[in-house]
Protein backbone atom coordinates (compact mmCIF):
# COMPACT_ATOMS: atom_id res chain seq x y z
CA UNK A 1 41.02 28.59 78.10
CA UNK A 2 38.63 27.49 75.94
CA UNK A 3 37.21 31.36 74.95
CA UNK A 4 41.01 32.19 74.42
CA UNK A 5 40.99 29.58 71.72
CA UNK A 6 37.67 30.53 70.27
CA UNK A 7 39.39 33.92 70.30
CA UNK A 8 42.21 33.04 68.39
CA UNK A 9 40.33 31.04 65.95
CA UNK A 10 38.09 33.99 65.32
CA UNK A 11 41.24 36.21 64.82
CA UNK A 12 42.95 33.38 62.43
CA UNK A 13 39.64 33.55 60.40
CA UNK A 14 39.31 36.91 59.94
CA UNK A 15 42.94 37.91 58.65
CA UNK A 16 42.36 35.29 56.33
CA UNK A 17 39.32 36.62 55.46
CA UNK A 18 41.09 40.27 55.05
CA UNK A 19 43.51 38.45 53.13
CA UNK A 20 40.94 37.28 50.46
CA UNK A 21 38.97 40.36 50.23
CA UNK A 22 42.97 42.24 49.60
CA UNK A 23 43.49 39.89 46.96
CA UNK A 24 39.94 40.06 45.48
CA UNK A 25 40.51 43.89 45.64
CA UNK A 26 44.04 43.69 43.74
CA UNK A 27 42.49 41.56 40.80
CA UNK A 28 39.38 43.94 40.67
CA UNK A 29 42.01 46.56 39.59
CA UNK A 30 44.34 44.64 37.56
CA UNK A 31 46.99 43.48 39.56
CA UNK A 32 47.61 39.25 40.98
CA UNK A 33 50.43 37.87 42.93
CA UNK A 34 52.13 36.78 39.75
CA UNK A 35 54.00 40.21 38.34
CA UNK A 36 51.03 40.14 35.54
CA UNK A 37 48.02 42.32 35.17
CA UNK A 38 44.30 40.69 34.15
CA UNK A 39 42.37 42.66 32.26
CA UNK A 40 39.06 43.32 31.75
CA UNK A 41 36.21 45.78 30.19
CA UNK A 42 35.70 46.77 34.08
CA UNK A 43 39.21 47.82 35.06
CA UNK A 44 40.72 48.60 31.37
CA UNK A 45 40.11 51.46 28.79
CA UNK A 46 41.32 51.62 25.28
CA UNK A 47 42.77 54.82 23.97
CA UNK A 48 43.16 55.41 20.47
CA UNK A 49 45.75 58.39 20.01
CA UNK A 50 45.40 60.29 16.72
CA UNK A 51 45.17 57.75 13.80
CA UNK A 52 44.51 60.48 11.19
CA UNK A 53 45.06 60.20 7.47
CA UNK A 54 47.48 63.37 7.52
CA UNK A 55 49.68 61.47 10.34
CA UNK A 56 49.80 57.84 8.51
CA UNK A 57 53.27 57.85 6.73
CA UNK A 58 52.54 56.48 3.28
CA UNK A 59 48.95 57.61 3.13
CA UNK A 60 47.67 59.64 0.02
CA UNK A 61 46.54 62.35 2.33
CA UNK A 62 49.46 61.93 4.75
CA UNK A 63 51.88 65.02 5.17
CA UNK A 64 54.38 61.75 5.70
CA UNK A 65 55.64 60.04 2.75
CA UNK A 66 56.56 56.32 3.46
CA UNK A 67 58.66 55.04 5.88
CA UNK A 68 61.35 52.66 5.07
CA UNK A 69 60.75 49.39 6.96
CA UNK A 70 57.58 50.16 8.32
CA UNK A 71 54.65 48.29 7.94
CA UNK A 72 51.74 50.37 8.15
CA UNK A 73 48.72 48.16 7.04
CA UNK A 74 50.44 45.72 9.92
CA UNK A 75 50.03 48.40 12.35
CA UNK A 76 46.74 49.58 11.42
CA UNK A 77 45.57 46.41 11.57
CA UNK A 78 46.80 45.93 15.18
CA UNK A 79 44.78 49.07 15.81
CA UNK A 80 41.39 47.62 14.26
CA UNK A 81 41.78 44.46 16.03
CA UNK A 82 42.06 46.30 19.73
CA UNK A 83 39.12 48.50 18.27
CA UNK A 84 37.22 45.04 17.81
CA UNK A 85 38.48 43.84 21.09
CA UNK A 86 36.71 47.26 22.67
CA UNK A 87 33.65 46.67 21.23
CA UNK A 88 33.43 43.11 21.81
CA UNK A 89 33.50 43.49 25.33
CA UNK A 90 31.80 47.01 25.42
CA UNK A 91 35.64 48.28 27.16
CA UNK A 92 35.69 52.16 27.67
CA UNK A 93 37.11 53.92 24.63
CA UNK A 94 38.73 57.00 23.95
CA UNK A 95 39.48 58.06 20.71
CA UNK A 96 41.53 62.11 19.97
CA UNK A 97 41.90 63.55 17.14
CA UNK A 98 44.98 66.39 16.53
CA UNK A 99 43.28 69.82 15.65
CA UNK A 100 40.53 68.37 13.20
CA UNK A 101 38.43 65.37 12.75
CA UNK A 102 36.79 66.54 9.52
CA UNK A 103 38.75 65.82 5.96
CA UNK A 104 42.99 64.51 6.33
CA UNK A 105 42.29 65.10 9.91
CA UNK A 106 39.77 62.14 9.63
CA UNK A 107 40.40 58.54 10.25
CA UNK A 108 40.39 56.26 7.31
CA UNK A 109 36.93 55.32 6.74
CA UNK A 110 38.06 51.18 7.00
CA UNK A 111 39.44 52.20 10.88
CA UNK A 112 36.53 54.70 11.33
CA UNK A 113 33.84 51.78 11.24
CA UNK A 114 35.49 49.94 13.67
CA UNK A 115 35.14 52.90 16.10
CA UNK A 116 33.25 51.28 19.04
CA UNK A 117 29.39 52.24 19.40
CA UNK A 118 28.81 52.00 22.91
CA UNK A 119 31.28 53.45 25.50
CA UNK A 120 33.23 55.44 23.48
CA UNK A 121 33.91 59.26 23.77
CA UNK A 122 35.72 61.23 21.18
CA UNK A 123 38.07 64.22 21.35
CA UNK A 124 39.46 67.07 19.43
CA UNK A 125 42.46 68.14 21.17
CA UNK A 126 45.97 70.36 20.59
CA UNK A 127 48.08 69.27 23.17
CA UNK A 128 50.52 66.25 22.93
CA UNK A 129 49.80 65.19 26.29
CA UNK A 130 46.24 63.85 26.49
CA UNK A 131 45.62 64.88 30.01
CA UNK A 132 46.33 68.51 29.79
CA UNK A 133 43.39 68.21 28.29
CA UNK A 134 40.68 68.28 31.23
CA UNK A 135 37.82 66.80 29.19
CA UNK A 136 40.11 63.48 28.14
CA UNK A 137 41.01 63.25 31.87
CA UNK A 138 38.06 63.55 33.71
CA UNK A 139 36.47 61.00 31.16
CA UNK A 140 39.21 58.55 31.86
CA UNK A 141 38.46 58.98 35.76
CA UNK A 142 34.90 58.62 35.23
CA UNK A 143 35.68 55.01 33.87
CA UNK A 144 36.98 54.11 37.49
CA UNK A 145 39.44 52.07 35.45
CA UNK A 146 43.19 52.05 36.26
CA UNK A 147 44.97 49.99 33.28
CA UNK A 148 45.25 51.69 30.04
CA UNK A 149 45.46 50.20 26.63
CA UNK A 150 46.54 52.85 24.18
CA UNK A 151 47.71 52.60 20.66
CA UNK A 152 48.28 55.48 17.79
CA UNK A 153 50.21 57.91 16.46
CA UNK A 154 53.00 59.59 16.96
CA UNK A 155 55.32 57.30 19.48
CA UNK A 156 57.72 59.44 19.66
CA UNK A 157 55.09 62.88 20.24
CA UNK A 158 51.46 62.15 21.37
CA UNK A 159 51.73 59.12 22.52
CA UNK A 160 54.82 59.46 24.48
CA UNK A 161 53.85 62.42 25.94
CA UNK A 162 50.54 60.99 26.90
CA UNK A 163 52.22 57.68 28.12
CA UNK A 164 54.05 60.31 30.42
CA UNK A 165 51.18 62.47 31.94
CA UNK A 166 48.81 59.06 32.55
CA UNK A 167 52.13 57.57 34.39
CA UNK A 168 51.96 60.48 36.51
CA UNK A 169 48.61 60.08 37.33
CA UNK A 170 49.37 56.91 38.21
CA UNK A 171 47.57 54.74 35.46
CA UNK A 172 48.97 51.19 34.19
CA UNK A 173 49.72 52.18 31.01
CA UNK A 174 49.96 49.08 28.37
CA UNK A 175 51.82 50.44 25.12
CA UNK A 176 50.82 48.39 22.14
CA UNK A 177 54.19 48.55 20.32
CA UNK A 178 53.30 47.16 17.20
CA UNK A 179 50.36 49.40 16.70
CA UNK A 180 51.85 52.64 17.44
CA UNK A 181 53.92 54.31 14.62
CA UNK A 182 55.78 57.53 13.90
CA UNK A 183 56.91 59.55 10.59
CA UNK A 184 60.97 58.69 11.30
CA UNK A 185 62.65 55.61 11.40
CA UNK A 186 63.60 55.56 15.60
CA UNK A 187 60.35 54.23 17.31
CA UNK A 188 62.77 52.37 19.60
CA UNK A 189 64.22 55.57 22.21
CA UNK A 190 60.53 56.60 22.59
CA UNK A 191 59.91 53.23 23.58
CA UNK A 192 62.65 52.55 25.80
CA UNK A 193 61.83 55.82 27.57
CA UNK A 194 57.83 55.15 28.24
CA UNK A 195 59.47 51.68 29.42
CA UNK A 196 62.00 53.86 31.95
CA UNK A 197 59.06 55.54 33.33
CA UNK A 198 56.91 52.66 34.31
CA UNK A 199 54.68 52.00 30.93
CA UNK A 200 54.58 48.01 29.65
CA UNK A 201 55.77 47.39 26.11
CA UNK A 202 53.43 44.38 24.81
CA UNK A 203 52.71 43.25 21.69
CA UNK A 204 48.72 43.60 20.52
CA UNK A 205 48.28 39.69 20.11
CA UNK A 206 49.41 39.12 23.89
CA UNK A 207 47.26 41.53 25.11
CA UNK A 208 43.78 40.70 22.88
CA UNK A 209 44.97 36.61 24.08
CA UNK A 210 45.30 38.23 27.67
CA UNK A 211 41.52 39.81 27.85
CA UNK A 212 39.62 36.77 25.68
CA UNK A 213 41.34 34.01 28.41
CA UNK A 214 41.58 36.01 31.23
CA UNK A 215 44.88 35.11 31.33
CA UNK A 216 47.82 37.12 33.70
CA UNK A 217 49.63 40.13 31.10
CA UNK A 218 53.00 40.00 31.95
CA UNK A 219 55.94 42.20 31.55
CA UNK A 220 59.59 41.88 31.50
CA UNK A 221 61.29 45.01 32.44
CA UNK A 222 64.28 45.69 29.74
CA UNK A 223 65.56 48.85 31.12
CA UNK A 224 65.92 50.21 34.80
CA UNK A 225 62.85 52.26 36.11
CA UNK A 226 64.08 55.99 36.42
CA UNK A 227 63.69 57.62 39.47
CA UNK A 228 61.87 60.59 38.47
CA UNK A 229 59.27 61.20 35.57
CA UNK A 230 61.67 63.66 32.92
CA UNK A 231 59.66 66.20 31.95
CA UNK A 232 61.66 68.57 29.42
CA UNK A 233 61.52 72.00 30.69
CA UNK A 234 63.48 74.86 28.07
CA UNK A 235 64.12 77.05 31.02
CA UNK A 236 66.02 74.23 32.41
CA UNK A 237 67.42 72.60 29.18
CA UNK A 238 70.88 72.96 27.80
CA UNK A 239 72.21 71.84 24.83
CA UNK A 240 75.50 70.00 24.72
CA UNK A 241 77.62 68.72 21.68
CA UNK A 242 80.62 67.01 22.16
CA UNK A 243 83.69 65.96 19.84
CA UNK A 244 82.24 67.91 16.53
CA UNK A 245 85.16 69.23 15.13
CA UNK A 246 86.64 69.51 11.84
CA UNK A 247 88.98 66.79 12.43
CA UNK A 248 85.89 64.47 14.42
CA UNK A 249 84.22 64.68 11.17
CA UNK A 250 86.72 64.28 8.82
CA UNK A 251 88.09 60.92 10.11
CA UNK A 252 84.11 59.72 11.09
CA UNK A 253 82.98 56.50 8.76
CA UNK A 254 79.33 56.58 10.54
CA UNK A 255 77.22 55.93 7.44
CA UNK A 256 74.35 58.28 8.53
CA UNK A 257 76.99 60.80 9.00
CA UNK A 258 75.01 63.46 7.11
CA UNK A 259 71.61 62.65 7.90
CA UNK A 260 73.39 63.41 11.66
CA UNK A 261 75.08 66.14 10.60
CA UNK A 262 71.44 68.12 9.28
CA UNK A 263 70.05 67.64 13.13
CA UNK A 264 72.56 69.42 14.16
CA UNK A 265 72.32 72.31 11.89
CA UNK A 266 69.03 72.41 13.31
CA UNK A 267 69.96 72.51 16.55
CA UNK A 268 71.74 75.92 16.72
CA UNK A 269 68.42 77.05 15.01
CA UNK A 270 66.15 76.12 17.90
CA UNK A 271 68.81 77.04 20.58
CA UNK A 272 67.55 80.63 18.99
CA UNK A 273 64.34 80.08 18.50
CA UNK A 274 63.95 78.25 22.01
CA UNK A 275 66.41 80.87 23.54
CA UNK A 276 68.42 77.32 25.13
CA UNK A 277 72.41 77.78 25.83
CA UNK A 278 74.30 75.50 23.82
CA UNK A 279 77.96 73.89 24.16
CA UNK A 280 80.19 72.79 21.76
CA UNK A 281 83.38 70.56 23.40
CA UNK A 282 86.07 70.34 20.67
CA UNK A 283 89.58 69.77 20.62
CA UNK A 284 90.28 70.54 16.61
CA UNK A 285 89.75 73.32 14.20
CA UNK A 286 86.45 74.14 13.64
CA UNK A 287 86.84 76.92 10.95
CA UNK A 288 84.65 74.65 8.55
CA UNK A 289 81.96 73.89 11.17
CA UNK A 290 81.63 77.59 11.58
CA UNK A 291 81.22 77.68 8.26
CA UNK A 292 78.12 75.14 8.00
CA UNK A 293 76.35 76.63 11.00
CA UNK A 294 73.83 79.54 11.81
CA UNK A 295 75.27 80.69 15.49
CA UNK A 296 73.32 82.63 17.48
CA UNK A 297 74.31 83.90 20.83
CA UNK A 298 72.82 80.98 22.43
CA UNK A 299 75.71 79.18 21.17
CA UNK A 300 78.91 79.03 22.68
CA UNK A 301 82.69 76.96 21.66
CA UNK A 302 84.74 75.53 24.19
CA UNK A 303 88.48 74.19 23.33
CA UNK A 304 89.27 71.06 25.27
CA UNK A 305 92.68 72.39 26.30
CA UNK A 306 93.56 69.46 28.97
CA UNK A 307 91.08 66.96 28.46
CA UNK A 308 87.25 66.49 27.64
CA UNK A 309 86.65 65.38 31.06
CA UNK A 310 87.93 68.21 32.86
CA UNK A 311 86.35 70.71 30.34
CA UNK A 312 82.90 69.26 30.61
CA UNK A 313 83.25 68.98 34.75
CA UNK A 314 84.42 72.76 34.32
CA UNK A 315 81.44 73.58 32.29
CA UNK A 316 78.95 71.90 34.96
CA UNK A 317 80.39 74.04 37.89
CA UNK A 318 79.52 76.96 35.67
CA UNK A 319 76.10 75.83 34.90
CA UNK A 320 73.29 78.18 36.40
CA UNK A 321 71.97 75.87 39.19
CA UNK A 322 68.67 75.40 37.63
CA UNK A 323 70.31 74.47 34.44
CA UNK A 324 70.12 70.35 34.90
CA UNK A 325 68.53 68.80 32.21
CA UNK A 326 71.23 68.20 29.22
CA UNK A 327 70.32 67.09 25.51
CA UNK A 328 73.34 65.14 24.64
CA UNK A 329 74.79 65.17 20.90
CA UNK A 330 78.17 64.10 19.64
CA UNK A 331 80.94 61.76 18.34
CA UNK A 332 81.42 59.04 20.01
CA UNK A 333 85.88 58.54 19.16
CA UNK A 334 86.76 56.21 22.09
CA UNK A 335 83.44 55.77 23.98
CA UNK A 336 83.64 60.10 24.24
CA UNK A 337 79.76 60.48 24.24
CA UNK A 338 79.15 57.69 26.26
CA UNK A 339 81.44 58.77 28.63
CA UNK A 340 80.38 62.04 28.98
CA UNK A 341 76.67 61.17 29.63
CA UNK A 342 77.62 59.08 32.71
CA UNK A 343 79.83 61.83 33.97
CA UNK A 344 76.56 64.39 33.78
CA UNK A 345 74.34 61.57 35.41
CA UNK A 346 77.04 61.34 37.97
CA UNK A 347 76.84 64.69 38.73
CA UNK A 348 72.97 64.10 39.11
CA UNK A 349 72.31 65.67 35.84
CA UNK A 350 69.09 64.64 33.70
CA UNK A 351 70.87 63.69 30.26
CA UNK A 352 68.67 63.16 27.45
CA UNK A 353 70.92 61.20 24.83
CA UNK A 354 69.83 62.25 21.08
CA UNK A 355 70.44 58.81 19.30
CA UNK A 356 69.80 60.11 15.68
CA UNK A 357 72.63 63.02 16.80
CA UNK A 358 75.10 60.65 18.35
CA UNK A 359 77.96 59.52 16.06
CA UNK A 360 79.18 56.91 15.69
CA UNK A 361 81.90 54.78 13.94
CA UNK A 362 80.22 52.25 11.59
CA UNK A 363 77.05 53.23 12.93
CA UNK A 364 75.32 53.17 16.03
CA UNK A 365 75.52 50.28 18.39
CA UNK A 366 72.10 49.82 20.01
CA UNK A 367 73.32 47.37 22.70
CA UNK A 368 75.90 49.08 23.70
CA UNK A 369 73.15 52.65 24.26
CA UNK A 370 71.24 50.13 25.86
CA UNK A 371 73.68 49.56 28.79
CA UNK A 372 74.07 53.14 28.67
CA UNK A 373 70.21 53.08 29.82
CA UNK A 374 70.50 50.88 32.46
CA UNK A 375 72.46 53.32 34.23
CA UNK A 376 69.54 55.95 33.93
CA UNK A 377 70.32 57.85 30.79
CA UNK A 378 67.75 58.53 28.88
CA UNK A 379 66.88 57.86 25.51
CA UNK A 380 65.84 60.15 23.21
CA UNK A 381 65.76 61.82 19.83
CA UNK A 382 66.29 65.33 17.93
CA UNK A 383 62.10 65.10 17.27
CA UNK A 384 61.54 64.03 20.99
CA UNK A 385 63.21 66.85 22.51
CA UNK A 386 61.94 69.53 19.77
CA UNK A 387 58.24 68.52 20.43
CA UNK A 388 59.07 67.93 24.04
CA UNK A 389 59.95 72.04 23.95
CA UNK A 390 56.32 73.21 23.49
CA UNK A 391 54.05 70.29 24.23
CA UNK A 392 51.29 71.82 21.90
CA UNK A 393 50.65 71.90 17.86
CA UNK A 394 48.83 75.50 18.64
CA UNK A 395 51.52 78.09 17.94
CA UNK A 396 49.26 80.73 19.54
CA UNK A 397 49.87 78.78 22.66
CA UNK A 398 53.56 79.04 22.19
CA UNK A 399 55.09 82.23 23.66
CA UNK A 400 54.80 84.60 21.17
CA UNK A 401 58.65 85.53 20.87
CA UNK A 402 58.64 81.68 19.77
CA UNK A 403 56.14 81.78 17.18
CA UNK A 404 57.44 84.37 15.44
CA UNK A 405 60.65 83.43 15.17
CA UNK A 406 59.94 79.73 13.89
CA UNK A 407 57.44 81.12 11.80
CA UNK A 408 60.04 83.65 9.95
CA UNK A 409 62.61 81.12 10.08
CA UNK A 410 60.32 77.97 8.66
CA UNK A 411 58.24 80.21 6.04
CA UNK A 412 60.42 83.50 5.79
CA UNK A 413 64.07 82.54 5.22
CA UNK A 414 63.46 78.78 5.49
CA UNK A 415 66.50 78.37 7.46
CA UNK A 416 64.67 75.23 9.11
CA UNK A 417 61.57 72.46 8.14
CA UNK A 418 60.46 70.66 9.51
CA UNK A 419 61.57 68.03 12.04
CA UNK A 420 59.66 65.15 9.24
CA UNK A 421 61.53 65.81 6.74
CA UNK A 422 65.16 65.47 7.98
CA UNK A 423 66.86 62.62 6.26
CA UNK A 424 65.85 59.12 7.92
CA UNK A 425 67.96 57.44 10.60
CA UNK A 426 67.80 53.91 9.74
CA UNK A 427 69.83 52.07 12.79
CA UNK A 428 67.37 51.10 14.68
CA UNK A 429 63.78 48.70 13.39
CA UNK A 430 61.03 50.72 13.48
């Protein structure tokens, strides 16, 4: 009896034991019982994503003139005090530059000598996604840490993309939200998406207070995770307008209505370039529309002869099977657009909703998208879906029938710029 109970004692103590070393093993990494992360310079890197004079809106060098409402010595700031936060506590750094460190491709020389001298590797790369890059990669795996704090430019290009492809290789990724910035006025869908995939939004001051005090970084969830990473594939992309019809845009009092309007001018543009079928859904004349567009063959009208509903479940049965990822434009008369997105996520369709494309009456109404987003839309943009197309800024990594044609188009008949300078969308905060 009495070696049974020494038995069991010895049992009791050693789960317990397990128990601790779990725990111990969690915090090592970054995670605690609490729903927080601690960080430290053991288990946490800093990445600094292309802060380059050409790519600061505002800057005298900058191909970006200013940005209305954004405060870019704020942000840069943010990204100087996470630099100092690096080298404080000698944290792994990695710092990319797009194309070209030397001249506008530089970062300015106030940021540059905060650059962390010990632990710090730095990159020249092409690709949006860091970690196509198999330098940046295997340098963030030779860290051995698993939380990553990364800051930069653009939100809605580089740093999405790389938010993405470090989710996927299953990194905590820590967005810094007021120290990442982008040449348009919609940082928010970018932001709600790296959100949707499993990235935390924080704020630079929580997460410097975090690492100095050791304290837990917590995280409240906003939108509902997705269940699948989107990755925007053009072979399996459609296009899809809805409700843009003379009579739509006659009676529309959306403010941006214009600036709207120019994206999707674009739009049949790239559905050439890109070689992506688009769908227009209309239910009024569209002899002016026709008039105001380039339409390739890519590009196809589709009367709404009983109802929007039916015609859009009419044009998914006749959607090549592998056709299931759906850029979403349109005006939104009587919840239309909104409608029509949960219909295609019904129908297990991956709809991308374009918010600086979606009309609106009065302008857009970001609570009500956001609903939409808790029932697994996803939010995006006209730039996040064009740089999503090609994931590189090397055109002679593009397929060449690409290039050419954007290149003719952009320099040739300058049918399209580009994707910067389309008028600003101002309904969001940056």
């Amino acid at each position: 009896m009495r070696t049974k109970r020494v038995l069991s004692l010895i049992i009791g103590i050693t789960l317990v034991f397990s128990m601790y070393l779990s725990n111990y093993a969690k915090e090592a990494q970054g995670h605690c019982e609490s729903g927080g992360n601690r960080l430290n310079a053991q288990n946490t890197i800093l990445l600094v994503i292309d802060v380059q004079k050409v790519f600061i809106p505002g800057h005298p060098e900058s191909i970006f003139g200013g940005v209305p409402g954004l405060d870019m010595k704020k942000k840069l700031e943010n990204i100087k005090s996470l630099m100092k936060l690096a080298s404080k506590n000698k944290m792994s750094t990695i710092v990319t530059f797009e194309k070209s460190n030397q001249d506008d491709g530089d970062m300015p020389e106030d940021l540059k000598l905060e650059i962390p001298k010990q632990n710090c590797d730095q990159f020249i790369k092409t690709y949006f996604d860091i970690t196509k890059k198999p330098e940046i990669l295997t340098a963030i795996k030779n860290t051995g840490a698993k939380n990553i704090l990364i800051c930069g430019a653009e939100t809605d290009v580089c740093i999405l993309q790389s938010v993405t492809g470090l989710v996927k290789n299953g990194y905590n990724v820590y967005v810094q939200s007021d120290a990442v910035y982008t040449s348009t006025t919609l940082n928010q869908p970018a932001l709600n998406r790296m959100e949707m995939i499993g990235a935390k939004i924080v704020k630079t001051s929580d997460t410097v207070n975090a690492f100095e005090n050791g304290h837990a970084l917590s995280t409240e969830k906003q939108v509902r995770p997705l269940e699948r990473n989107p990755d925007v594939n053009p072979s399996k992309l459609i296009y899809l307008v809805m409700n843009v019809d003379d009579g739509s845009l006659a009676s529309l009092d959306d403010p941006k209505k214009e600036a709207k309007m120019a994206r999707i001018r674009y739009l049949t543009q790239y559905a050439d370039i890109f070689n992506i079928p688009t769908y227009f859904i209309y239910d009024d004349s569209i002899e002016f529309l026709k008039k105001e567009l380039y339409i390739p063959s890519e590009v196809q009208f589709i009367k709404a002869v009983y109802s929007f509903k039916k015609t859009l479940n009419d044009l998914c049965t006749s959607l090549k099977k592998n056709d299931n990822q759906v850029a979403l434009a349109g005006i939104d008369e009587n919840d239309l657009v909104i409608d029509s997105a949960l219909q295609l996520a019904r129908r297990g369709l991956e709809v991308h909703l374009m918010e600086d494309a979606f009309f609106h009456a009065g302008g857009t109404d970001s609570k009500e998208l956001f609903e939409l987003y808790r029932k697994r839309v996803i939010p995006s943009s006209f730039k996040m879906i064009f740089y999503d197309h090609h994931e590189t800024s090397a055109l002679e990594e593009w397929p060449k029938e690409w290039a050419d044609l954007y290149l003719y188009k952009i320099d040739i008949t300058k049918e399209i710029g580009w994707v910067e300078t389309l008028p600003f969308i101002t309904d969001f905060p940056v």
